[in-house]
PDB file of N, CA and C in Angstrom:
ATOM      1  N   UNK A   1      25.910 142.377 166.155  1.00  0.00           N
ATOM      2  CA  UNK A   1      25.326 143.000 164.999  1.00  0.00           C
ATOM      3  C   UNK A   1      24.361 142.012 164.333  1.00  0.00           C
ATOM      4  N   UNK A   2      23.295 142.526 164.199  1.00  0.00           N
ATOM      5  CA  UNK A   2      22.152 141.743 163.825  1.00  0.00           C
ATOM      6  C   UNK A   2      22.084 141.666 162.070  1.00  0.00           C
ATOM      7  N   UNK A   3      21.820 140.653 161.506  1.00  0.00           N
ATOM      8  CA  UNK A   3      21.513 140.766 160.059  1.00  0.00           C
ATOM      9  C   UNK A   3      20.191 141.343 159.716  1.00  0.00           C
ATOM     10  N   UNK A   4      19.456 141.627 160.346  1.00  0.00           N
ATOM     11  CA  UNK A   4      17.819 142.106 160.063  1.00  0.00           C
ATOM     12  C   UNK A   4      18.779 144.160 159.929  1.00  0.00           C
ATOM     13  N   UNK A   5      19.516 144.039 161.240  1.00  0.00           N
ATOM     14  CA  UNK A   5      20.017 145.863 160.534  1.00  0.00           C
ATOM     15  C   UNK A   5      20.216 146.520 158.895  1.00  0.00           C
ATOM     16  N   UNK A   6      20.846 145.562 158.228  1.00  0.00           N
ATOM     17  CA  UNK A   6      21.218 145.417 156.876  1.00  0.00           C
ATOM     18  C   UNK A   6      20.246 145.535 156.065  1.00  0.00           C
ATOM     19  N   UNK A   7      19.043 144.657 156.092  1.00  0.00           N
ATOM     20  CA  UNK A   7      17.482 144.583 155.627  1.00  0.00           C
ATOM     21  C   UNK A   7      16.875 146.255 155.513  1.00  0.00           C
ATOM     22  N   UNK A   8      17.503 147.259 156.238  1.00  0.00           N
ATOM     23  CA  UNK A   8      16.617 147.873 156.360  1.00  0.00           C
ATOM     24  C   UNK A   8      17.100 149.166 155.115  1.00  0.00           C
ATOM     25  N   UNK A   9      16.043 150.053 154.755  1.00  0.00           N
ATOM     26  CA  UNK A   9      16.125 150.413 153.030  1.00  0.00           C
ATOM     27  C   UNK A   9      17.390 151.286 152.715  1.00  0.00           C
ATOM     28  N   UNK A  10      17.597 152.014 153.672  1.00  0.00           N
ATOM     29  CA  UNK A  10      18.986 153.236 153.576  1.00  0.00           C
ATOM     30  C   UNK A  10      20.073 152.346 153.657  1.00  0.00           C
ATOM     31  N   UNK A  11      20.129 150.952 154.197  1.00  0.00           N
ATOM     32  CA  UNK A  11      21.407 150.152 153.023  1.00  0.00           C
ATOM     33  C   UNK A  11      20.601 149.918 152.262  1.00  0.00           C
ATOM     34  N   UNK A  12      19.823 149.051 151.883  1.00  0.00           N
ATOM     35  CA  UNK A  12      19.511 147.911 150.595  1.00  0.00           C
ATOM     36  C   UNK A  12      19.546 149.824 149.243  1.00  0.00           C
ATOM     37  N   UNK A  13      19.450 150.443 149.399  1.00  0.00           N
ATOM     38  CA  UNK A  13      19.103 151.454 148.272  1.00  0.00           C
ATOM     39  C   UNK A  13      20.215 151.730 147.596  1.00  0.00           C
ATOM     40  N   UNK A  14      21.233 151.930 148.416  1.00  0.00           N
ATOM     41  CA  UNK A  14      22.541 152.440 148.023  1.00  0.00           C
ATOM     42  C   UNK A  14      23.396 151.237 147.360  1.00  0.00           C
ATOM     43  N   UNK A  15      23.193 150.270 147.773  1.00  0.00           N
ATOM     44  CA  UNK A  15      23.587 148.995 147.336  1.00  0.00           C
ATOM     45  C   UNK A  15      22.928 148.163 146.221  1.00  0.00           C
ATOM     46  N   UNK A  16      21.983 148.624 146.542  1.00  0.00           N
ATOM     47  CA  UNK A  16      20.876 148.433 144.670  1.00  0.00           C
ATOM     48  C   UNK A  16      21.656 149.540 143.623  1.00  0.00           C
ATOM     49  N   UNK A  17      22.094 150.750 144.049  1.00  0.00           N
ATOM     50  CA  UNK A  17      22.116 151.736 143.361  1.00  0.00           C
ATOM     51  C   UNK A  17      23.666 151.154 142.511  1.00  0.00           C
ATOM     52  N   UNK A  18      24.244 150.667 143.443  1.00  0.00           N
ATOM     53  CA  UNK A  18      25.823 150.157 143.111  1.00  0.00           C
ATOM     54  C   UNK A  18      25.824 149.124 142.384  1.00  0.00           C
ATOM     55  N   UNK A  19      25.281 147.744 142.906  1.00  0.00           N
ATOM     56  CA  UNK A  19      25.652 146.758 142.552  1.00  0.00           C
ATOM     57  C   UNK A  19      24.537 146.292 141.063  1.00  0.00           C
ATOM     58  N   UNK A  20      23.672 147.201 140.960  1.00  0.00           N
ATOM     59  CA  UNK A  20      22.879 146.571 139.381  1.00  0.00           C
ATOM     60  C   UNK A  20      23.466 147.260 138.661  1.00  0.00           C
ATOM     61  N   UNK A  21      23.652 148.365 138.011  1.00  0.00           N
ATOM     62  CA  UNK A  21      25.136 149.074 137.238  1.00  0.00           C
ATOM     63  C   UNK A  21      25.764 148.125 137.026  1.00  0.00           C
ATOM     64  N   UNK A  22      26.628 147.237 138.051  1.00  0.00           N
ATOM     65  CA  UNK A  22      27.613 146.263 138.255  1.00  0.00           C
ATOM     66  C   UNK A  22      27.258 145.072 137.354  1.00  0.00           C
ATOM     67  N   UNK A  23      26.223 144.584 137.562  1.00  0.00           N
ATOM     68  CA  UNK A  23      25.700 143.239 137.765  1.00  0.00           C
ATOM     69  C   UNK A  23      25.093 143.669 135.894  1.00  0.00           C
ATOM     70  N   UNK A  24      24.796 144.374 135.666  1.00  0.00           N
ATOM     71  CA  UNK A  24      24.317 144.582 134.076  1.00  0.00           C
ATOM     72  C   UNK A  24      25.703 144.553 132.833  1.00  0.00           C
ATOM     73  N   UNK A  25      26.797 145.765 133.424  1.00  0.00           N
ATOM     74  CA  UNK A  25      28.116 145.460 133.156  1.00  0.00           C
ATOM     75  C   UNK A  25      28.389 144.098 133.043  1.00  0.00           C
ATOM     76  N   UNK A  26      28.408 143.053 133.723  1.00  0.00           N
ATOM     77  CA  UNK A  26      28.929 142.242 133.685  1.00  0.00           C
ATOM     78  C   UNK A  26      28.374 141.316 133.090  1.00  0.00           C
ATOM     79  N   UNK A  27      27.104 141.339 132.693  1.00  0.00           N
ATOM     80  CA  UNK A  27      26.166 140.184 132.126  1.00  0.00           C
ATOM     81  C   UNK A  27      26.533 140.709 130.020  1.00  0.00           C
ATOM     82  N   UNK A  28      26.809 141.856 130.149  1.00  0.00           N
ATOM     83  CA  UNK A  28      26.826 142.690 128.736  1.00  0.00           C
ATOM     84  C   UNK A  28      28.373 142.344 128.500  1.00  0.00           C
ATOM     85  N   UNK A  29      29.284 142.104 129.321  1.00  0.00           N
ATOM     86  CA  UNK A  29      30.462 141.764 129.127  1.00  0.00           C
ATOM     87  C   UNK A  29      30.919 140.038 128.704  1.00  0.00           C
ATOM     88  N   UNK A  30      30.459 139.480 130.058  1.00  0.00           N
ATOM     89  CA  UNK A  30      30.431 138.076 129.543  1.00  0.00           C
ATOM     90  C   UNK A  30      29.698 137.689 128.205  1.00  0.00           C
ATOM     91  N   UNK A  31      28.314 138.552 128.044  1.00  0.00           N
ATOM     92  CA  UNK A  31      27.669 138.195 126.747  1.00  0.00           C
ATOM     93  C   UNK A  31      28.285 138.160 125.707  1.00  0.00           C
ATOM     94  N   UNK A  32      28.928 139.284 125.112  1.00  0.00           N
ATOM     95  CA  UNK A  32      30.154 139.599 124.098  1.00  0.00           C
ATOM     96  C   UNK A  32      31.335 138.905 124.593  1.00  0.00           C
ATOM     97  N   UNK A  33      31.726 138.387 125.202  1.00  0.00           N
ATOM     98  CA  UNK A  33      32.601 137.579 125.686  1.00  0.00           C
ATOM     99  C   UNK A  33      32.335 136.558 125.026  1.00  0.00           C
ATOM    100  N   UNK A  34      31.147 136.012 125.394  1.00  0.00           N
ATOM    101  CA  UNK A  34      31.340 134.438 124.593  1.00  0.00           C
ATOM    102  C   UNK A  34      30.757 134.360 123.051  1.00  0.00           C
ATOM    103  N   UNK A  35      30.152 135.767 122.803  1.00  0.00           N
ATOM    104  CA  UNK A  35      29.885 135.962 121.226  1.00  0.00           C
ATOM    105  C   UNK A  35      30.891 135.720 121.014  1.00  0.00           C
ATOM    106  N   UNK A  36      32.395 136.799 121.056  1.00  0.00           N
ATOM    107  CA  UNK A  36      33.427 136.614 120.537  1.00  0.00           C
ATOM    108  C   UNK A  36      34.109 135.165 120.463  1.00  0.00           C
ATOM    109  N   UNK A  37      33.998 134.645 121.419  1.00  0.00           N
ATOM    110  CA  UNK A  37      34.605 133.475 121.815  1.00  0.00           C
ATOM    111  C   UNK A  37      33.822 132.135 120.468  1.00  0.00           C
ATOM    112  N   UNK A  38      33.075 132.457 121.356  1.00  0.00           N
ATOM    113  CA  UNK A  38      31.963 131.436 119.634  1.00  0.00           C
ATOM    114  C   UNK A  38      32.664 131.767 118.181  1.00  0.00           C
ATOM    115  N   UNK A  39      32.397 133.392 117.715  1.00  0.00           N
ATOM    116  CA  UNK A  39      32.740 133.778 116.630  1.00  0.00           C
ATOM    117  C   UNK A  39      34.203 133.034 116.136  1.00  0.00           C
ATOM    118  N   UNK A  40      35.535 133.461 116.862  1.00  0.00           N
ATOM    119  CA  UNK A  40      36.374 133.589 116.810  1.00  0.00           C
ATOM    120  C   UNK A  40      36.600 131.945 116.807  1.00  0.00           C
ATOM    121  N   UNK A  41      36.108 130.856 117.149  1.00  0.00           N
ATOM    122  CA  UNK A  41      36.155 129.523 117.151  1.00  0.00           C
ATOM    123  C   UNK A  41      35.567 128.759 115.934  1.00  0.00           C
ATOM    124  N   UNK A  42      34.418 129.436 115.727  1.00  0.00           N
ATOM    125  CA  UNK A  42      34.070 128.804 114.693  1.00  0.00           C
ATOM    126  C   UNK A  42      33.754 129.008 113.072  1.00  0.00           C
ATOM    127  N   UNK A  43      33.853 130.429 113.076  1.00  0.00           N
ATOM    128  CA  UNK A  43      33.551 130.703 112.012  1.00  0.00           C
ATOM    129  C   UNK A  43      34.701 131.059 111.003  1.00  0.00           C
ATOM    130  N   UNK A  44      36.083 131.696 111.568  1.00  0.00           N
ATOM    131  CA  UNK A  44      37.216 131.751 110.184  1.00  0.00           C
ATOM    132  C   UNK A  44      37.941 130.347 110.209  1.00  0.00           C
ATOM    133  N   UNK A  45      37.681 129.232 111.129  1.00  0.00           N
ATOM    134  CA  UNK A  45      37.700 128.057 110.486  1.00  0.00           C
ATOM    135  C   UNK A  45      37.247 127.443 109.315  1.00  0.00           C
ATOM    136  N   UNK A  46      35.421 127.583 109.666  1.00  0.00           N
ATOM    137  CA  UNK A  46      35.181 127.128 108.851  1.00  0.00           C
ATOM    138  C   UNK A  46      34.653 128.147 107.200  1.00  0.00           C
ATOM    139  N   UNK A  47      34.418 129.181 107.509  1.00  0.00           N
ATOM    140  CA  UNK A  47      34.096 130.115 106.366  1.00  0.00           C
ATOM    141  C   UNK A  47      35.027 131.197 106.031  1.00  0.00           C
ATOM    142  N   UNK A  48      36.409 131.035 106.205  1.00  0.00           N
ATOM    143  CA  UNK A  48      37.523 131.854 106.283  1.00  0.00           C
ATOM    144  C   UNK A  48      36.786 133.692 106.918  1.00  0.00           C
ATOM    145  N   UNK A  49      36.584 133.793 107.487  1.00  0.00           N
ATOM    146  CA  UNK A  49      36.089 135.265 108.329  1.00  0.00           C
ATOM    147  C   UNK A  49      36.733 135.490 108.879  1.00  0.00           C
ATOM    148  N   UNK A  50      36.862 136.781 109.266  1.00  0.00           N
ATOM    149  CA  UNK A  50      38.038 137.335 110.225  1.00  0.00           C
ATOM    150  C   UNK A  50      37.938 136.932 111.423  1.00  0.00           C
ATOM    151  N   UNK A  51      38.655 137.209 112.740  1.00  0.00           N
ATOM    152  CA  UNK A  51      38.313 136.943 114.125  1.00  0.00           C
ATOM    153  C   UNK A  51      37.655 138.400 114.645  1.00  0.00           C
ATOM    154  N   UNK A  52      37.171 138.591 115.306  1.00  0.00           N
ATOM    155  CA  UNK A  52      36.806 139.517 116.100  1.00  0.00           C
ATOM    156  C   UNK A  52      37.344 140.164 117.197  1.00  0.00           C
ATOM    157  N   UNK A  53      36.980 141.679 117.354  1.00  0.00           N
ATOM    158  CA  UNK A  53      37.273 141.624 119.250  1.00  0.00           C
ATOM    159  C   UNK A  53      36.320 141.684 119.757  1.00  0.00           C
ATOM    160  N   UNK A  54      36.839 141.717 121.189  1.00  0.00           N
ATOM    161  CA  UNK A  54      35.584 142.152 122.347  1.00  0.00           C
ATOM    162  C   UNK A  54      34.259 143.512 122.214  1.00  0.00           C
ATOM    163  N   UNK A  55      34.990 144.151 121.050  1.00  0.00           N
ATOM    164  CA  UNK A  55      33.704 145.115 121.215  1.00  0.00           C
ATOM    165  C   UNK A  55      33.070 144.604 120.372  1.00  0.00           C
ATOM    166  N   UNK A  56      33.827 144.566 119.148  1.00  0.00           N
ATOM    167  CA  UNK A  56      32.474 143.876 117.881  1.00  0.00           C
ATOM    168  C   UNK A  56      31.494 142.809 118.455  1.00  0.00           C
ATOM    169  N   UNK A  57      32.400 141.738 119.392  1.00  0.00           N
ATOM    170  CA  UNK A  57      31.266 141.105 119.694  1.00  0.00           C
ATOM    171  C   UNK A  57      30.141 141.687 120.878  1.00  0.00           C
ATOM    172  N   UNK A  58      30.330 142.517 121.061  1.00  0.00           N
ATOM    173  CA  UNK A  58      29.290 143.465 121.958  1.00  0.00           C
ATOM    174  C   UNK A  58      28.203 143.987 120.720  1.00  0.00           C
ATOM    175  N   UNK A  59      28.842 144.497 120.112  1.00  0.00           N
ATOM    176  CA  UNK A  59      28.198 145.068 119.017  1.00  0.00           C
ATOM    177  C   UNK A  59      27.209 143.972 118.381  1.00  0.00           C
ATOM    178  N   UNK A  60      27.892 142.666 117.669  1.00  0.00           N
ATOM    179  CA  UNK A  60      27.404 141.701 117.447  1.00  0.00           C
ATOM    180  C   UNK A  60      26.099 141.162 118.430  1.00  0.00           C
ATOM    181  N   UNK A  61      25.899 141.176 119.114  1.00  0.00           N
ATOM    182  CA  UNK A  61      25.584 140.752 120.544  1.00  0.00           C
ATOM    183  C   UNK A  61      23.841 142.155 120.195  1.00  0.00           C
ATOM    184  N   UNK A  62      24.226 142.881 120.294  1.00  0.00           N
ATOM    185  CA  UNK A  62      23.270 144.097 120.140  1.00  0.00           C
ATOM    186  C   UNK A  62      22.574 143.887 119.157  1.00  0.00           C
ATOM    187  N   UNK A  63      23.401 143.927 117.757  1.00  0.00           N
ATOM    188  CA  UNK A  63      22.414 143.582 116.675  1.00  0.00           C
ATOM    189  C   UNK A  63      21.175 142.359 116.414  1.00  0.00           C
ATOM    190  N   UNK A  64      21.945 141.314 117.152  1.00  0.00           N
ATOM    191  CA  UNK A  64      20.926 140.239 117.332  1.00  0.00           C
ATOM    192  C   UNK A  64      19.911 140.230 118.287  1.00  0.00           C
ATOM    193  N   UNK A  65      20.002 141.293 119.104  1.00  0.00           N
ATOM    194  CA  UNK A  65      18.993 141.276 120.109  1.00  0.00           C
ATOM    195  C   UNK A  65      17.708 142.461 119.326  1.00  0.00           C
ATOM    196  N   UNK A  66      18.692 143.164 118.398  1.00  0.00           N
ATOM    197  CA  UNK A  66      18.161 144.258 117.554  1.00  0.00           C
ATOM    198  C   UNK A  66      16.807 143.587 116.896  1.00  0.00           C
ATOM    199  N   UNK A  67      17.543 142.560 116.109  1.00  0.00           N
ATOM    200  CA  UNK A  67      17.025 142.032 115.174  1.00  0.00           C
ATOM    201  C   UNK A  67      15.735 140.905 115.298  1.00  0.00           C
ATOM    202  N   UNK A  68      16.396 139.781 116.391  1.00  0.00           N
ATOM    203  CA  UNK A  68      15.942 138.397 116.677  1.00  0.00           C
ATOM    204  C   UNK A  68      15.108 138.401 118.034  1.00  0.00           C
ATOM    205  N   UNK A  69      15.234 139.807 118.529  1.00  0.00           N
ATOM    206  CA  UNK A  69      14.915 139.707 120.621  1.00  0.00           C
ATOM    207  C   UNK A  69      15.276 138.665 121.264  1.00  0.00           C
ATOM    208  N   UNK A  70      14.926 138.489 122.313  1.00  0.00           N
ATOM    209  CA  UNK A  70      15.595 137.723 123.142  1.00  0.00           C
ATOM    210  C   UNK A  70      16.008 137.872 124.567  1.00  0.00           C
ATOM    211  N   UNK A  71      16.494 137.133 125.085  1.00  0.00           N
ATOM    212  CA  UNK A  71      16.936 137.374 126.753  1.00  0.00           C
ATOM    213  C   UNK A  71      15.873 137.934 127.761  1.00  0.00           C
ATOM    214  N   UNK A  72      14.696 136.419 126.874  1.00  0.00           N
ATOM    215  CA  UNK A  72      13.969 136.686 127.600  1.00  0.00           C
ATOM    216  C   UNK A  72      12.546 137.838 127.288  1.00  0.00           C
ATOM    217  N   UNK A  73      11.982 138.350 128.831  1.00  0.00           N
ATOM    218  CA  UNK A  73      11.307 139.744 128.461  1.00  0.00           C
ATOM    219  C   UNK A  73       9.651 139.241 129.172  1.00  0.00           C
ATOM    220  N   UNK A  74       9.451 138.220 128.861  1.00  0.00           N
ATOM    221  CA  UNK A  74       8.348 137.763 128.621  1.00  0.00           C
ATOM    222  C   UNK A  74       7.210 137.828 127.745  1.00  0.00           C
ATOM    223  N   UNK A  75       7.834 137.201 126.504  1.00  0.00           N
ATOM    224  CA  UNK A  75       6.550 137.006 125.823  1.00  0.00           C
ATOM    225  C   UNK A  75       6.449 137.830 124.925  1.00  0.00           C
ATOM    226  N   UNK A  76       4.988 138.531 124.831  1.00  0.00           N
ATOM    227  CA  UNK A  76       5.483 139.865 123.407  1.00  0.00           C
ATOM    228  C   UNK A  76       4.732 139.300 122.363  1.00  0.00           C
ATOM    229  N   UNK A  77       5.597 138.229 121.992  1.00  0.00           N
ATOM    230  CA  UNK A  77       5.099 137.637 120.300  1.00  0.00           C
ATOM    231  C   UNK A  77       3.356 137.150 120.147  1.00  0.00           C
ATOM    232  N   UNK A  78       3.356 137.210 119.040  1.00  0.00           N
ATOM    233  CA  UNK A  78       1.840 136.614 118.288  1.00  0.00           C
ATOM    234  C   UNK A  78       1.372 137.989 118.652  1.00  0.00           C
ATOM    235  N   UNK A  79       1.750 139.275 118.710  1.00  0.00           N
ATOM    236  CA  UNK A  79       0.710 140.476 118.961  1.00  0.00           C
ATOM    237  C   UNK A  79      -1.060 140.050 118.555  1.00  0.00           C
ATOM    238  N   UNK A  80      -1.227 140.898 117.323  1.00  0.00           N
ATOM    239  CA  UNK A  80      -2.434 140.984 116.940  1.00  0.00           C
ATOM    240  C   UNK A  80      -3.470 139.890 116.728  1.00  0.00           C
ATOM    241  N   UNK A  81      -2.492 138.558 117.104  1.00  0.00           N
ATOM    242  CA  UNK A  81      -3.251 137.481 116.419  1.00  0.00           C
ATOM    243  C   UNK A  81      -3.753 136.762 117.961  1.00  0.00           C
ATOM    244  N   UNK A  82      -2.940 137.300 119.020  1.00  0.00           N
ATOM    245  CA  UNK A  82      -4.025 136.907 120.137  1.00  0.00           C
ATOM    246  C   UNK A  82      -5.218 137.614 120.640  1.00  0.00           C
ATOM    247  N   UNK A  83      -5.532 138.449 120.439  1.00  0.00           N
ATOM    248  CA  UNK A  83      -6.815 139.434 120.275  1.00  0.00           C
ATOM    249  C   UNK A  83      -7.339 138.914 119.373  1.00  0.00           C
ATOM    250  N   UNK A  84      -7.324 138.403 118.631  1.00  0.00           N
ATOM    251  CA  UNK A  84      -8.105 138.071 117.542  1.00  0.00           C
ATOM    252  C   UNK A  84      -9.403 137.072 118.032  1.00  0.00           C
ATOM    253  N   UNK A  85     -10.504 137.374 117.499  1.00  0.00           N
ATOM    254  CA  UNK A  85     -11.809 136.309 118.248  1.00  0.00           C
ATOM    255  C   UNK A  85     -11.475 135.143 116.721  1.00  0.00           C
ATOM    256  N   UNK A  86     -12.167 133.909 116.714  1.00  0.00           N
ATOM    257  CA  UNK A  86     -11.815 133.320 116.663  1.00  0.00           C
ATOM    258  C   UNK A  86     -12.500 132.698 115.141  1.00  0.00           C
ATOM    259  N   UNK A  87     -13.459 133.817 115.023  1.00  0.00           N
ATOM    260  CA  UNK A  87     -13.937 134.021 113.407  1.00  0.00           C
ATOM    261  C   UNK A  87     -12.849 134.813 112.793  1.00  0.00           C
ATOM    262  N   UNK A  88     -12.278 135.670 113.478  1.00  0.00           N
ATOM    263  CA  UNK A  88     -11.650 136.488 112.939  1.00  0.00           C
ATOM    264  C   UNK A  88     -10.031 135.923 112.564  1.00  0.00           C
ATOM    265  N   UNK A  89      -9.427 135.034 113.348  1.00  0.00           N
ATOM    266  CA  UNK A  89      -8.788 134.125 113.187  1.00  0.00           C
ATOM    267  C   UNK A  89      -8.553 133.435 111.828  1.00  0.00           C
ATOM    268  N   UNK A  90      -9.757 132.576 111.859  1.00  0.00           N
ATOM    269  CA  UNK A  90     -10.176 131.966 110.826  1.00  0.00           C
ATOM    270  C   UNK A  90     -10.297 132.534 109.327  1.00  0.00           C
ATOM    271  N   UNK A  91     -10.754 133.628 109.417  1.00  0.00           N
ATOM    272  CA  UNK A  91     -10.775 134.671 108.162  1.00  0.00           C
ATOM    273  C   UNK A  91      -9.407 135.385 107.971  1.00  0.00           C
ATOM    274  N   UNK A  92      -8.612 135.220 109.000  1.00  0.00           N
ATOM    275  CA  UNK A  92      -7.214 136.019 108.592  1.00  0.00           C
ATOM    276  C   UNK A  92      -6.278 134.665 107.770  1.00  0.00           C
ATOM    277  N   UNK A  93      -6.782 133.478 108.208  1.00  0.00           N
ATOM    278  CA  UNK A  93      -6.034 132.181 107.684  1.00  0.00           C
ATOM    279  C   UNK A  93      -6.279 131.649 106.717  1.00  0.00           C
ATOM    280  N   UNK A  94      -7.262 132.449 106.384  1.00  0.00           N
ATOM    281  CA  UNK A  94      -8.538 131.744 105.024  1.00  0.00           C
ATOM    282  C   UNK A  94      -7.177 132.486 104.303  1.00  0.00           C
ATOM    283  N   UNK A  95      -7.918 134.649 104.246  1.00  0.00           N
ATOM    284  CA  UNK A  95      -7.161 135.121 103.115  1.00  0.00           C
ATOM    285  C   UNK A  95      -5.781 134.748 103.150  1.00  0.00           C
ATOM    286  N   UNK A  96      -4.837 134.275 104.541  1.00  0.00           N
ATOM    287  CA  UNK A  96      -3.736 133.576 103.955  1.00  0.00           C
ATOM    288  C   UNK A  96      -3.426 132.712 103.042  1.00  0.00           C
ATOM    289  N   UNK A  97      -3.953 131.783 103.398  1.00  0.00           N
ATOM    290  CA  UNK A  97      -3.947 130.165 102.434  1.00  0.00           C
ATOM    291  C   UNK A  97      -4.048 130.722 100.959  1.00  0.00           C
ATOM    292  N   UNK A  98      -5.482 131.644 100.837  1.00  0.00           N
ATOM    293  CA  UNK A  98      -6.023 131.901  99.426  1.00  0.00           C
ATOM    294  C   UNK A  98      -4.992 132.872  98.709  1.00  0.00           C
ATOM    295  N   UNK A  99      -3.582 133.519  99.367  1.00  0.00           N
ATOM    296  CA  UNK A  99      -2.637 134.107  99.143  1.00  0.00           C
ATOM    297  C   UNK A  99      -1.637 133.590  98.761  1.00  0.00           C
ATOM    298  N   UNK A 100      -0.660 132.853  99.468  1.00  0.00           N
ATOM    299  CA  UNK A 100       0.239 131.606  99.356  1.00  0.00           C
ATOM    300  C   UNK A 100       0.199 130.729  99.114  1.00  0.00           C
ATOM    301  N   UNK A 101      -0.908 130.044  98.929  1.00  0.00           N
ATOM    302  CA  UNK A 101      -0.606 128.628  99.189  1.00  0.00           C
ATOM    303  C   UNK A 101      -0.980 127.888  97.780  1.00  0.00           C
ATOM    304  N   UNK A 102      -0.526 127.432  96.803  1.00  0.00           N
ATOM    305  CA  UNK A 102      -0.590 126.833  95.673  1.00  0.00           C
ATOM    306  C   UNK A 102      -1.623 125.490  95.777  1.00  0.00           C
ATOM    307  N   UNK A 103      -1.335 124.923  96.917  1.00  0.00           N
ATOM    308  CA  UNK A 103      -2.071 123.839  96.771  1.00  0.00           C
ATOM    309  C   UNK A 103      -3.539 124.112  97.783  1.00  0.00           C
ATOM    310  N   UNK A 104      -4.596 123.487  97.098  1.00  0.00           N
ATOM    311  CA  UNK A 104      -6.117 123.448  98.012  1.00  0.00           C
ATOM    312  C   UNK A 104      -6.030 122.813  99.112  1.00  0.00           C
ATOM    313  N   UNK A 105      -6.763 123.775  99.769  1.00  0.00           N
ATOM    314  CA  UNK A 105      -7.340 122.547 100.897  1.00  0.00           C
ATOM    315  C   UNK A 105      -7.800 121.300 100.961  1.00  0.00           C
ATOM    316  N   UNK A 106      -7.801 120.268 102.023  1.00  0.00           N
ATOM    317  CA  UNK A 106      -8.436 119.099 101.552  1.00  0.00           C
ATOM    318  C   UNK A 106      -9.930 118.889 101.338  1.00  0.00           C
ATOM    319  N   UNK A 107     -10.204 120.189 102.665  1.00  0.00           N
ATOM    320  CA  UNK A 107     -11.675 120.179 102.691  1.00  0.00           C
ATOM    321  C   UNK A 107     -12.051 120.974 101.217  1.00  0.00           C
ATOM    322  N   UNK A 108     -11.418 121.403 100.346  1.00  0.00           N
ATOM    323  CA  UNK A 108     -12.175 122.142  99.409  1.00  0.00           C
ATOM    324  C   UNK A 108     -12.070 121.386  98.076  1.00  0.00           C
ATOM    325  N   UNK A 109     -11.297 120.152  98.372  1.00  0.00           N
ATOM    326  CA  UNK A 109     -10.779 119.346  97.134  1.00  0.00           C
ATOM    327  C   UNK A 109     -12.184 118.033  97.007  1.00  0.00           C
ATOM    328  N   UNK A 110     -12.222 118.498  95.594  1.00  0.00           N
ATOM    329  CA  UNK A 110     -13.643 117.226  95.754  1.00  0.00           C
ATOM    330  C   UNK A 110     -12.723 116.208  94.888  1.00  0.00           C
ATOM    331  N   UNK A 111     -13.377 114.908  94.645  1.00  0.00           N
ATOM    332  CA  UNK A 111     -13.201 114.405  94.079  1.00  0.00           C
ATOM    333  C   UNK A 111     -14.063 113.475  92.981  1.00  0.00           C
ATOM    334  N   UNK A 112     -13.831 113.736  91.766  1.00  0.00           N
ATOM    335  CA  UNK A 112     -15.115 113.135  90.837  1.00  0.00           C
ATOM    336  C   UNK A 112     -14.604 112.147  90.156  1.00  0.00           C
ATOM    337  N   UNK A 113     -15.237 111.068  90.495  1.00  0.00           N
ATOM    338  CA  UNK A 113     -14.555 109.791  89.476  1.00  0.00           C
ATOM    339  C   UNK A 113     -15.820 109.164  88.274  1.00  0.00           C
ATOM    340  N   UNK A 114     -15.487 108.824  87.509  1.00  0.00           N
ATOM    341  CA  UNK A 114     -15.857 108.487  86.366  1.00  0.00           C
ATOM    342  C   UNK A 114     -16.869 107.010  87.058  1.00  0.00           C
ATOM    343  N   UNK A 115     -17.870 106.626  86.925  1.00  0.00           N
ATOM    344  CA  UNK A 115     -18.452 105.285  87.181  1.00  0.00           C
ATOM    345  C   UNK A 115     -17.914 104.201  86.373  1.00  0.00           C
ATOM    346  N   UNK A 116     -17.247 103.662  87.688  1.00  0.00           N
ATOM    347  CA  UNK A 116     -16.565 101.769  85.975  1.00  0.00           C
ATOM    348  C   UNK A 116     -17.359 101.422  85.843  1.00  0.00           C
ATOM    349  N   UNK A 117     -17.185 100.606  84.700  1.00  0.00           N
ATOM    350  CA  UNK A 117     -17.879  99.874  84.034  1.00  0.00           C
ATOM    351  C   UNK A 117     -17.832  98.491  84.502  1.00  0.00           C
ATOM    352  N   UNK A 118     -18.937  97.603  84.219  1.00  0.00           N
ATOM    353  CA  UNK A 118     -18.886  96.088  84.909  1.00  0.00           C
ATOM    354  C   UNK A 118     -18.190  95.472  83.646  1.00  0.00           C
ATOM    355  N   UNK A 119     -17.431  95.050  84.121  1.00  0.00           N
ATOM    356  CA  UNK A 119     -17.019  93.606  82.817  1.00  0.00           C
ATOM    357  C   UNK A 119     -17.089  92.271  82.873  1.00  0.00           C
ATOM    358  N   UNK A 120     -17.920  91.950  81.949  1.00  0.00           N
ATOM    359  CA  UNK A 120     -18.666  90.734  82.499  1.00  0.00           C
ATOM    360  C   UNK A 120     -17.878  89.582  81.482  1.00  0.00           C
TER     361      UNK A 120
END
């Protein structure tokens, strides 16, 4: 029996069909697995919190991916600001600064000093 037989798609399909189901289960299990495990170690030690179970930390586990993304994906972030040309950039950072920022720029900060006097 040859291993190239196996290679060919009427197995590999049925066995894709089985074993990623499987293989997702188990990555979603261990994940909440060691949420819980984390949770349950460190936190009603130190911040008196309850312990958890295995689903909350599934649950737990969800919300942060909800919230924070993650596990990956590739990429995604900085949407609108990588399209951006590079005047346009610049003008989105301007009206930032001129929004938030309490203190001036350096480039916009002059400085005027009084002429000393000689003392002779």
């Amino acid at each position: 029996m040859s291993i190239k037989r196996f290679w060919k798609w009427y197995y590999i399909v049925p066995a894709a069909i089985v074993l990623v189901p499987v293989a997702i289960a188990l990555i979603v299990f261990l994940g909440g697995g060691v949420v819980m495990l984390l949770w349950n170690w460190l936190l009603p030690p130190l911040f008196g919190l309850p312990e958890i179970s295995l689903l909350q930390g599934f649950g737990l586990l969800a919300l942060c991916r909800i919230l924070f993304g993650g596990f990956g994906g590739g990429g995604g972030g900085g949407g609108f600001e990588k399209r951006m040309s590079d005047k346009d950039r610049e003008q989105f950072r301007e009206r930032m600064r001129d929004r938030f920022c309490d203190t001036p720029r350096a480039a916009d900060v002059v400085i005027e000093r009084e002429p000393t006097k000689a003392t002779d």
